[in-house]
PDB file of N, CA and C in Angstrom:
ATOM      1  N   UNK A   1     189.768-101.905-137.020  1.00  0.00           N
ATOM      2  CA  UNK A   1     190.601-100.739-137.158  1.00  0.00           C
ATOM      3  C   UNK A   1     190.795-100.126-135.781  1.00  0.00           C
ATOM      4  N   UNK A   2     191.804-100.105-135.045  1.00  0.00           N
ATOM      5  CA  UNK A   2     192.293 -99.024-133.958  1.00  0.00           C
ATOM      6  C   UNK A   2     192.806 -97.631-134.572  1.00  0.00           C
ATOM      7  N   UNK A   3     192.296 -96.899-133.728  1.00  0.00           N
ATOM      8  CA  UNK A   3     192.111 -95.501-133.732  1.00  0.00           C
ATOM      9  C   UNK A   3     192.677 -95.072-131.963  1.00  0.00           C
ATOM     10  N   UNK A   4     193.724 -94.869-131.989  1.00  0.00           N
ATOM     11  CA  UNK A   4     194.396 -95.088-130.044  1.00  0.00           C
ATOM     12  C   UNK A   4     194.789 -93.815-130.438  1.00  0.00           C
ATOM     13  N   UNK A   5     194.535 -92.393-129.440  1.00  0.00           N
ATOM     14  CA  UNK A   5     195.322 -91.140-130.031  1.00  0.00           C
ATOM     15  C   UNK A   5     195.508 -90.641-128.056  1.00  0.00           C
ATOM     16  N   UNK A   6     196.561 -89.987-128.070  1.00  0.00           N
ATOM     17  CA  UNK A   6     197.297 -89.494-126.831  1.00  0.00           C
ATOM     18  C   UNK A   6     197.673 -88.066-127.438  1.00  0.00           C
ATOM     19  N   UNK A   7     196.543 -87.334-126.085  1.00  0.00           N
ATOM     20  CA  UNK A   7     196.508 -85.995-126.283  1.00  0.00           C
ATOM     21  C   UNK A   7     197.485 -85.106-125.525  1.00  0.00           C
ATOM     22  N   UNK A   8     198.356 -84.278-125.825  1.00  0.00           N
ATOM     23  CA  UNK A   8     199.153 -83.428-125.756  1.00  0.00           C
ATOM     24  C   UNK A   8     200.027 -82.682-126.577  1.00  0.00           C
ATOM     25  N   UNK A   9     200.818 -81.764-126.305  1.00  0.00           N
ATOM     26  CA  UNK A   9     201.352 -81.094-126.850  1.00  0.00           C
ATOM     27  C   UNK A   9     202.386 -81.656-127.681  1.00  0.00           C
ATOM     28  N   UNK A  10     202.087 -81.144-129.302  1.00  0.00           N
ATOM     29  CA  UNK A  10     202.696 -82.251-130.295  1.00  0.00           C
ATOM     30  C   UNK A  10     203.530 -81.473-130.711  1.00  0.00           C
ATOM     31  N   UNK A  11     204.739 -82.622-130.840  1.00  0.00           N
ATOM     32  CA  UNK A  11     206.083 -82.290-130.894  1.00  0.00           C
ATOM     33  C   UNK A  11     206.392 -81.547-132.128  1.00  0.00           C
ATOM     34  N   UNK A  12     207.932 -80.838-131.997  1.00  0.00           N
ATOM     35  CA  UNK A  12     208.006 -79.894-132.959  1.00  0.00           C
ATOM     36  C   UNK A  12     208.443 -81.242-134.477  1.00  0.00           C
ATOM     37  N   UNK A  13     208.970 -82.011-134.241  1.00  0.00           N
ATOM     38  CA  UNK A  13     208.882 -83.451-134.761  1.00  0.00           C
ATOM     39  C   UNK A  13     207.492 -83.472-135.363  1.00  0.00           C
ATOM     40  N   UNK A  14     206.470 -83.676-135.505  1.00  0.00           N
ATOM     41  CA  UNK A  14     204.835 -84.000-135.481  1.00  0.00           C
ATOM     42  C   UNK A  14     204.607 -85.148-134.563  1.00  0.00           C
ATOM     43  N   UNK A  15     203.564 -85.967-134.701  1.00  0.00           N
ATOM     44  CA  UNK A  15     203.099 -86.863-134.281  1.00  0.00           C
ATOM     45  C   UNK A  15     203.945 -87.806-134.407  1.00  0.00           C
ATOM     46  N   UNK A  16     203.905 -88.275-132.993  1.00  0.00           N
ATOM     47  CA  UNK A  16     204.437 -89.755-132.869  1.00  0.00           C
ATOM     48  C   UNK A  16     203.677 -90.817-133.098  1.00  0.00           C
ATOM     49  N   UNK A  17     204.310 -91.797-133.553  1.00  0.00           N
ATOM     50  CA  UNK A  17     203.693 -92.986-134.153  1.00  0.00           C
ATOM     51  C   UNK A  17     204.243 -94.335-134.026  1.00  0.00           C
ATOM     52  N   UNK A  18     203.418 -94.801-133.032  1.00  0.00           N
ATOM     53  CA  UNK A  18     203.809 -96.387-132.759  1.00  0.00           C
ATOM     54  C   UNK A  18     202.964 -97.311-133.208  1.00  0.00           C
ATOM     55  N   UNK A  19     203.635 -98.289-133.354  1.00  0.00           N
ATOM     56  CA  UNK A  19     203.213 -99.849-133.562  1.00  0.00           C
ATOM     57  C   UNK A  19     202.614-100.505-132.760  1.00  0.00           C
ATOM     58  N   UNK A  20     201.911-101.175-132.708  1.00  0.00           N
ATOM     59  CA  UNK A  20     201.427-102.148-132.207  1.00  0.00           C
ATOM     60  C   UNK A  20     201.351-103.673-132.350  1.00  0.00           C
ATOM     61  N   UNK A  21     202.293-104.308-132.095  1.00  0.00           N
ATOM     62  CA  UNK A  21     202.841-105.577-132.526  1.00  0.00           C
ATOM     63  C   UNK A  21     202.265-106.603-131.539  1.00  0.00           C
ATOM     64  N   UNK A  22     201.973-108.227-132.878  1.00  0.00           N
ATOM     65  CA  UNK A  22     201.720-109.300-131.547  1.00  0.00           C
ATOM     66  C   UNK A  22     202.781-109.643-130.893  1.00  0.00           C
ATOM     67  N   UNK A  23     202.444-110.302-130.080  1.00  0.00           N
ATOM     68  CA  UNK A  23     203.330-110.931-129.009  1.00  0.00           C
ATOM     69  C   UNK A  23     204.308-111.570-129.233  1.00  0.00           C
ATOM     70  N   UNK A  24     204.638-112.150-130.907  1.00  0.00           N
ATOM     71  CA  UNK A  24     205.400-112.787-131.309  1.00  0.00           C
ATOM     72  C   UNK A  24     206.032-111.875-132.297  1.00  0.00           C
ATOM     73  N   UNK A  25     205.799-110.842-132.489  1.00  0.00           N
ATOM     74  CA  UNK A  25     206.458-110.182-133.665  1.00  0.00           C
ATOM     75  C   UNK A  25     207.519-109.128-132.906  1.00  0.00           C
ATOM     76  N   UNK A  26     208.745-108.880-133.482  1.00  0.00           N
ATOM     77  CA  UNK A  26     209.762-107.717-133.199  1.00  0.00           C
ATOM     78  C   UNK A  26     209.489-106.541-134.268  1.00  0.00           C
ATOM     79  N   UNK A  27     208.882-107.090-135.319  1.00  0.00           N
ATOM     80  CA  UNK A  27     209.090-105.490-136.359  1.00  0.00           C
ATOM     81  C   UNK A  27     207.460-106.474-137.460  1.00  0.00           C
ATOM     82  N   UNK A  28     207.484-104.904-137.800  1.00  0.00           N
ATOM     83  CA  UNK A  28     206.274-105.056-138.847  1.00  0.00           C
ATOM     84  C   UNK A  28     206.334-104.025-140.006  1.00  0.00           C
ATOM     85  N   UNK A  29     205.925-103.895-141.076  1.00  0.00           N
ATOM     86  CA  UNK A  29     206.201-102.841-142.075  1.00  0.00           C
ATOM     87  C   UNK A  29     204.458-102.553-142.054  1.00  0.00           C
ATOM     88  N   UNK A  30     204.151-101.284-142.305  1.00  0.00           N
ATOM     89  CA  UNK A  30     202.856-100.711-141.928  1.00  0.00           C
ATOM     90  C   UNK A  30     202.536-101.444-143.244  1.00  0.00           C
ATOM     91  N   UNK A  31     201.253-101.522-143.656  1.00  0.00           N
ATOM     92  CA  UNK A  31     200.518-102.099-144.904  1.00  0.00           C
ATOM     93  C   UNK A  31     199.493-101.506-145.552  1.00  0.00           C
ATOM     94  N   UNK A  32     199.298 -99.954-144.715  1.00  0.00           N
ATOM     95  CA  UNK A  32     198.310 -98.988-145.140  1.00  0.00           C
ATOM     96  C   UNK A  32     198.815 -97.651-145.438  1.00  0.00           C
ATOM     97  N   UNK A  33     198.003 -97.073-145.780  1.00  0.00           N
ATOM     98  CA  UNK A  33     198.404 -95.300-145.470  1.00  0.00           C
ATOM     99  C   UNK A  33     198.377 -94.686-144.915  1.00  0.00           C
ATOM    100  N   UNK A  34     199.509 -94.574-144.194  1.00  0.00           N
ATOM    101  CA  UNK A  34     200.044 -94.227-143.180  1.00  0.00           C
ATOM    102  C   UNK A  34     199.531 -92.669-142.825  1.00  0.00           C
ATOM    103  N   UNK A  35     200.012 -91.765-143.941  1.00  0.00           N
ATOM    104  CA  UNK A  35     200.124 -90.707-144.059  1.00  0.00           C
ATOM    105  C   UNK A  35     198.253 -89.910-144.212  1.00  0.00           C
ATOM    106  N   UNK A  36     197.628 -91.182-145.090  1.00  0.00           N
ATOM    107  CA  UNK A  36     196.129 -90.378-144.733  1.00  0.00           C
ATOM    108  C   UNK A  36     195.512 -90.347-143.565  1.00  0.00           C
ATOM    109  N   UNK A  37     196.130 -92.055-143.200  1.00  0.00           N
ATOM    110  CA  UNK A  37     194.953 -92.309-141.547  1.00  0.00           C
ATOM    111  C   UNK A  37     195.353 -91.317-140.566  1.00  0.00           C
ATOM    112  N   UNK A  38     196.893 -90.790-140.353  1.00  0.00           N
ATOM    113  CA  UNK A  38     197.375 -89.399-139.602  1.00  0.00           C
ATOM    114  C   UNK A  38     196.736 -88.164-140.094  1.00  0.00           C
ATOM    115  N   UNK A  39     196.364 -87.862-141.211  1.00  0.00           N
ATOM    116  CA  UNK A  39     195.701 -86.549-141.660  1.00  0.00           C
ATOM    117  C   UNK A  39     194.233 -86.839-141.174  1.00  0.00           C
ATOM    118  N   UNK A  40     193.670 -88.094-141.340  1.00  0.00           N
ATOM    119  CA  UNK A  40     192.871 -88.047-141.355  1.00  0.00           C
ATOM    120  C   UNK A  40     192.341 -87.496-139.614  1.00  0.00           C
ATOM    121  N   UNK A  41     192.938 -88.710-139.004  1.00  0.00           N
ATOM    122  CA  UNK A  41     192.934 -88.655-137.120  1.00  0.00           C
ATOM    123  C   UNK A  41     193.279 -86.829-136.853  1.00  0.00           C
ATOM    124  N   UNK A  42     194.010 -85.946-137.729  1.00  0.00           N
ATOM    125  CA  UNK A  42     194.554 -84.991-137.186  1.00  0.00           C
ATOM    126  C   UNK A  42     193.040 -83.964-137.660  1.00  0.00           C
ATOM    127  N   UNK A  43     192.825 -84.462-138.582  1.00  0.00           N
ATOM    128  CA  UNK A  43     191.443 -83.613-139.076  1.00  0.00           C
ATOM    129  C   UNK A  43     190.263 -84.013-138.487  1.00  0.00           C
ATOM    130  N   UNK A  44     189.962 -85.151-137.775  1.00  0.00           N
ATOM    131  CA  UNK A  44     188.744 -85.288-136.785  1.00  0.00           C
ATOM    132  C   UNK A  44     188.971 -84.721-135.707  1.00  0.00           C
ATOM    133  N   UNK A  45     190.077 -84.379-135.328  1.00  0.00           N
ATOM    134  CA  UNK A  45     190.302 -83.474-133.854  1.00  0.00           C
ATOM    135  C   UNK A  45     190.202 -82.164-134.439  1.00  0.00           C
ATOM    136  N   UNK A  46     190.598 -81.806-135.255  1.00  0.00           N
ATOM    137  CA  UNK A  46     190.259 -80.191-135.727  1.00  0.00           C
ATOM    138  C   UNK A  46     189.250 -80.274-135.387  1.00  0.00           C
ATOM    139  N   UNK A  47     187.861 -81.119-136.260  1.00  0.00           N
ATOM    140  CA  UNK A  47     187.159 -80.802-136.646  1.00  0.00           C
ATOM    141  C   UNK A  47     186.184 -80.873-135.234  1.00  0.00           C
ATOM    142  N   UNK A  48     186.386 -81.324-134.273  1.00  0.00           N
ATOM    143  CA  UNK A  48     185.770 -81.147-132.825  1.00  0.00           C
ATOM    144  C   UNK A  48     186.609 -80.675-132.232  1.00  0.00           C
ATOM    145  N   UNK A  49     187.982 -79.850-132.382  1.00  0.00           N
ATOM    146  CA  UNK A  49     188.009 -78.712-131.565  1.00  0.00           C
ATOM    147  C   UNK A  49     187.034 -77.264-132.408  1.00  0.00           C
ATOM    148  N   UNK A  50     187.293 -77.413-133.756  1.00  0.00           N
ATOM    149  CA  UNK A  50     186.438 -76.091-133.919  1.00  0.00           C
ATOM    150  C   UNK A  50     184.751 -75.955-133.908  1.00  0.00           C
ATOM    151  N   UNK A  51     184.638 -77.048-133.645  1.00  0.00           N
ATOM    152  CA  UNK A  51     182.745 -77.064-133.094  1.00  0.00           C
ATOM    153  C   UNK A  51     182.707 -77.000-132.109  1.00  0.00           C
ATOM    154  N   UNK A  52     183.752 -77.325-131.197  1.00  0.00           N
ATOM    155  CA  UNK A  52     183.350 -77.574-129.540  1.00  0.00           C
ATOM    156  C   UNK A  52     184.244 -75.984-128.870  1.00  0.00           C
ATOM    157  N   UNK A  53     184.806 -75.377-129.516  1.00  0.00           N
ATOM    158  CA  UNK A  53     185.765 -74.569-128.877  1.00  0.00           C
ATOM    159  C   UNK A  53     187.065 -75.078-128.437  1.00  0.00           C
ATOM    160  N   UNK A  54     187.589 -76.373-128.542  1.00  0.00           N
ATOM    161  CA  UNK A  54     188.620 -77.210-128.106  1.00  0.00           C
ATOM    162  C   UNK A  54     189.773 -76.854-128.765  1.00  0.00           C
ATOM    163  N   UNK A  55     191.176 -77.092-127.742  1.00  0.00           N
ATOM    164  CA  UNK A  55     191.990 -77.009-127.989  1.00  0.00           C
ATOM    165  C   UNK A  55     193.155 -78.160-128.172  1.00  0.00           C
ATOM    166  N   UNK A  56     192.327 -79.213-128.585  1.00  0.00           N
ATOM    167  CA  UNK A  56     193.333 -80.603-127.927  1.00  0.00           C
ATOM    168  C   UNK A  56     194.228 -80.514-129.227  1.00  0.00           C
ATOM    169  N   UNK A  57     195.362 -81.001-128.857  1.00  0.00           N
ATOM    170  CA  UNK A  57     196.495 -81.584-129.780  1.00  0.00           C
ATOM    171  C   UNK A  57     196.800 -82.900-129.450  1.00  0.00           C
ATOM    172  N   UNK A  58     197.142 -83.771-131.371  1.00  0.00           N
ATOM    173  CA  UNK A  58     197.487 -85.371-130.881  1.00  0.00           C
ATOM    174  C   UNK A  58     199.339 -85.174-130.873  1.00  0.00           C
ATOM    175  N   UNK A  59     199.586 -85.737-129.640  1.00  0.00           N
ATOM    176  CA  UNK A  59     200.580 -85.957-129.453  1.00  0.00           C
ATOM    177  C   UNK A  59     201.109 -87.419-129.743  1.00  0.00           C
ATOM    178  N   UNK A  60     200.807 -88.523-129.701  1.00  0.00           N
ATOM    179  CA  UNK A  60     200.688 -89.718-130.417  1.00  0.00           C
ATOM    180  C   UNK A  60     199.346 -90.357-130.823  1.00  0.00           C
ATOM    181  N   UNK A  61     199.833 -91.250-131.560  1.00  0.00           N
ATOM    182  CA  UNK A  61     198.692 -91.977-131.991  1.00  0.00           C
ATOM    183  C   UNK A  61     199.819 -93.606-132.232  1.00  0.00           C
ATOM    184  N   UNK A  62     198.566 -94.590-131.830  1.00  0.00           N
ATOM    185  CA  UNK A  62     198.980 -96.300-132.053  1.00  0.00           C
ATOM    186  C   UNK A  62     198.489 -96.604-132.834  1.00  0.00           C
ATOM    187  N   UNK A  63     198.947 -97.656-134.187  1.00  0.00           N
ATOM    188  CA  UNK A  63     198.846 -98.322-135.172  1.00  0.00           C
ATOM    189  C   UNK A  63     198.843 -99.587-135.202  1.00  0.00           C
ATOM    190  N   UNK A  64     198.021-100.547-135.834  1.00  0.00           N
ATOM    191  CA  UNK A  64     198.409-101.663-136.495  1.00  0.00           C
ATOM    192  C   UNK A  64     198.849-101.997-137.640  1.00  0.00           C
ATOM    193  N   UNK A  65     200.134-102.362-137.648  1.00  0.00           N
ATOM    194  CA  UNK A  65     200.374-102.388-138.836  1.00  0.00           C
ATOM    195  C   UNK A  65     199.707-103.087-140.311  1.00  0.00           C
ATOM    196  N   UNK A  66     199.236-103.911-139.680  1.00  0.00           N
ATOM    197  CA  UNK A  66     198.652-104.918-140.625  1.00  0.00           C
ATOM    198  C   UNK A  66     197.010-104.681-140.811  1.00  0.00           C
ATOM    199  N   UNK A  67     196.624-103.319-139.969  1.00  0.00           N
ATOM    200  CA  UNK A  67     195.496-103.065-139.962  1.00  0.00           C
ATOM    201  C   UNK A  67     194.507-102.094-141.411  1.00  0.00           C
ATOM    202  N   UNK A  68     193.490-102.507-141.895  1.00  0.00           N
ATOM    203  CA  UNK A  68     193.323-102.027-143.195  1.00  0.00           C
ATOM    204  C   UNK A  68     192.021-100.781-142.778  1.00  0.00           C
ATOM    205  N   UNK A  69     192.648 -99.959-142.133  1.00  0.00           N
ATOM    206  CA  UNK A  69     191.349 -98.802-142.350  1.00  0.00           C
ATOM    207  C   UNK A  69     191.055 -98.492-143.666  1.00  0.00           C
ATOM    208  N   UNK A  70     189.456 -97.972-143.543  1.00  0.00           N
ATOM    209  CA  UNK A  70     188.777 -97.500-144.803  1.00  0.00           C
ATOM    210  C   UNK A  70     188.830 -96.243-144.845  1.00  0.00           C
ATOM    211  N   UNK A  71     188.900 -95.290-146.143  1.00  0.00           N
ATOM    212  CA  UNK A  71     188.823 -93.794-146.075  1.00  0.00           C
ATOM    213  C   UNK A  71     187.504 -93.371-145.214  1.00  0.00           C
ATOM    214  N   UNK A  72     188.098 -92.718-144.052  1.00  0.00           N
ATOM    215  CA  UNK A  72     186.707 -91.568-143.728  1.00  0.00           C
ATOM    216  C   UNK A  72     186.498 -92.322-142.476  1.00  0.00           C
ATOM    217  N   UNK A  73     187.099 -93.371-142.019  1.00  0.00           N
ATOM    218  CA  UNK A  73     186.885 -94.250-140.309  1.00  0.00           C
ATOM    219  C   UNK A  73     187.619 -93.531-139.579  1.00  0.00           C
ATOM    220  N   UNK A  74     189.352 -93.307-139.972  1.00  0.00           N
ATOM    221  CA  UNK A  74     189.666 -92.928-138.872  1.00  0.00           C
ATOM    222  C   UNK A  74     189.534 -91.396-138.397  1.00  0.00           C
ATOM    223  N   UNK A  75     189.097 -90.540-139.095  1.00  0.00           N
ATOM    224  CA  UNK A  75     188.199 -89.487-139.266  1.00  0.00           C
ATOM    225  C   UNK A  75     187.197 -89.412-138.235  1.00  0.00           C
ATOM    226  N   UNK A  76     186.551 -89.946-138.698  1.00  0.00           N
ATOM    227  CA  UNK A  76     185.113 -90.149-137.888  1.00  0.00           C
ATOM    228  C   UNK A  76     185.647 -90.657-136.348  1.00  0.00           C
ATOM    229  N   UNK A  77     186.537 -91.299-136.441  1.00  0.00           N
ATOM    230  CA  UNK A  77     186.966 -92.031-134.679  1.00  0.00           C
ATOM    231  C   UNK A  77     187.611 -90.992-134.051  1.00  0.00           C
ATOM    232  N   UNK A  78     188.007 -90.307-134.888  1.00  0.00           N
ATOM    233  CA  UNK A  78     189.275 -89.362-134.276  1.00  0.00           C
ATOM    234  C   UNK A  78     187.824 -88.240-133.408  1.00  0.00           C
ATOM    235  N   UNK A  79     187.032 -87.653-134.354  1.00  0.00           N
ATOM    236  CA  UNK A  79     186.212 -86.668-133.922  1.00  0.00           C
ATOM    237  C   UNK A  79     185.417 -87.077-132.832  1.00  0.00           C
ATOM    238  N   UNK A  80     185.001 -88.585-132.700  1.00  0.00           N
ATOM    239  CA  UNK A  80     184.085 -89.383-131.425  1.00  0.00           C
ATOM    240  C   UNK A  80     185.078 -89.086-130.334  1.00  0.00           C
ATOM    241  N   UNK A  81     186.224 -89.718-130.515  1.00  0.00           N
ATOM    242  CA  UNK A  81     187.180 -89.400-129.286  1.00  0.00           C
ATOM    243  C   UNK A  81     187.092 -88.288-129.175  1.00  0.00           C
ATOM    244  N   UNK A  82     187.770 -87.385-129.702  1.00  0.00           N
ATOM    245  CA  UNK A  82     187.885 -85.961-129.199  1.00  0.00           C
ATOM    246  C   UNK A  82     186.401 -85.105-128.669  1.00  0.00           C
ATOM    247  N   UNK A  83     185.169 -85.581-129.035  1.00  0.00           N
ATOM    248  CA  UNK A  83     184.103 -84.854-128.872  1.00  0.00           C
ATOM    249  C   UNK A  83     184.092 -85.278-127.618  1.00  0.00           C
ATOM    250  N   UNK A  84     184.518 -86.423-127.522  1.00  0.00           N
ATOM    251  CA  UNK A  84     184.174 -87.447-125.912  1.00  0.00           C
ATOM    252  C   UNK A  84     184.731 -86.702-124.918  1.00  0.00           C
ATOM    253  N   UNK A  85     186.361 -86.518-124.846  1.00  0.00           N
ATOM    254  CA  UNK A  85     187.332 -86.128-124.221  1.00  0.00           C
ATOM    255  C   UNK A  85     187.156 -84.030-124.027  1.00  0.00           C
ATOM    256  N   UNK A  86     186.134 -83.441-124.719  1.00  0.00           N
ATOM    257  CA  UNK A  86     185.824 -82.512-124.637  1.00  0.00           C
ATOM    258  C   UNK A  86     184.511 -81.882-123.632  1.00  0.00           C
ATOM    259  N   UNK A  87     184.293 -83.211-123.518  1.00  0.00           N
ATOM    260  CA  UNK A  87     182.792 -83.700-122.618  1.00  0.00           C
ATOM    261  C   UNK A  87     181.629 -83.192-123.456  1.00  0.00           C
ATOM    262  N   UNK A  88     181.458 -83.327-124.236  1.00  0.00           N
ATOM    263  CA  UNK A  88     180.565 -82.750-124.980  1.00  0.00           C
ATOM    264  C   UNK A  88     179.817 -83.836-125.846  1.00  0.00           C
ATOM    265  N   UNK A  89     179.805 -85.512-125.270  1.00  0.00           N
ATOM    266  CA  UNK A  89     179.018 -86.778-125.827  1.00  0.00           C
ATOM    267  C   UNK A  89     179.232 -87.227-124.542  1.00  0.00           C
ATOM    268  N   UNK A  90     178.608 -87.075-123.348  1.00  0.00           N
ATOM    269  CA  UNK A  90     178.559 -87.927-122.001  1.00  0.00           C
ATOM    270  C   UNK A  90     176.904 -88.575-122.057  1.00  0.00           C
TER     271      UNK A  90
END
């Protein structure tokens, strides 16, 4: 499971969301849920900005399409990154 998130100021659009395709592919149709693994990634950064005092926003995040996250991973990845990027797990 990739969990790739790019922090900045997120668009009045929401989150951007790219693909990540092999080398041989032009297009892919996502094969997961789309819509939780983004709530989810958007709620592990809450959830270590409001423990850490942080203010980060995801401005994108990268996908595989063909990739099968489990409920509650990309969650958990989202909050490692962001705790990381807060300096607050060195």
């Amino acid at each position: 499971m990739l969990v790739s998130i790019k922090f900045g100021k997120t668009s009045e659009n929401g989150v951007l969301v790219v693909k990540r395709l092999g080398k041989d592919q032009s297009e892919a149709k996502i094969l997961f849920d789309l819509d939780r693994h983004l709530g989810e990634v958007l709620d592990g950064v809450q959830e270590a900005n409001q423990k850490y005092g942080g203010n980060l926003q995801v401005q994108e995040i990268e996908v595989v399409p063909d990739d099968y996250p489990q409920k509650g991973q990309a969650r958990y990845a989202a909050f490692q990154i962001a705790e990381h990027v807060l300096g607050k797990n060195i």
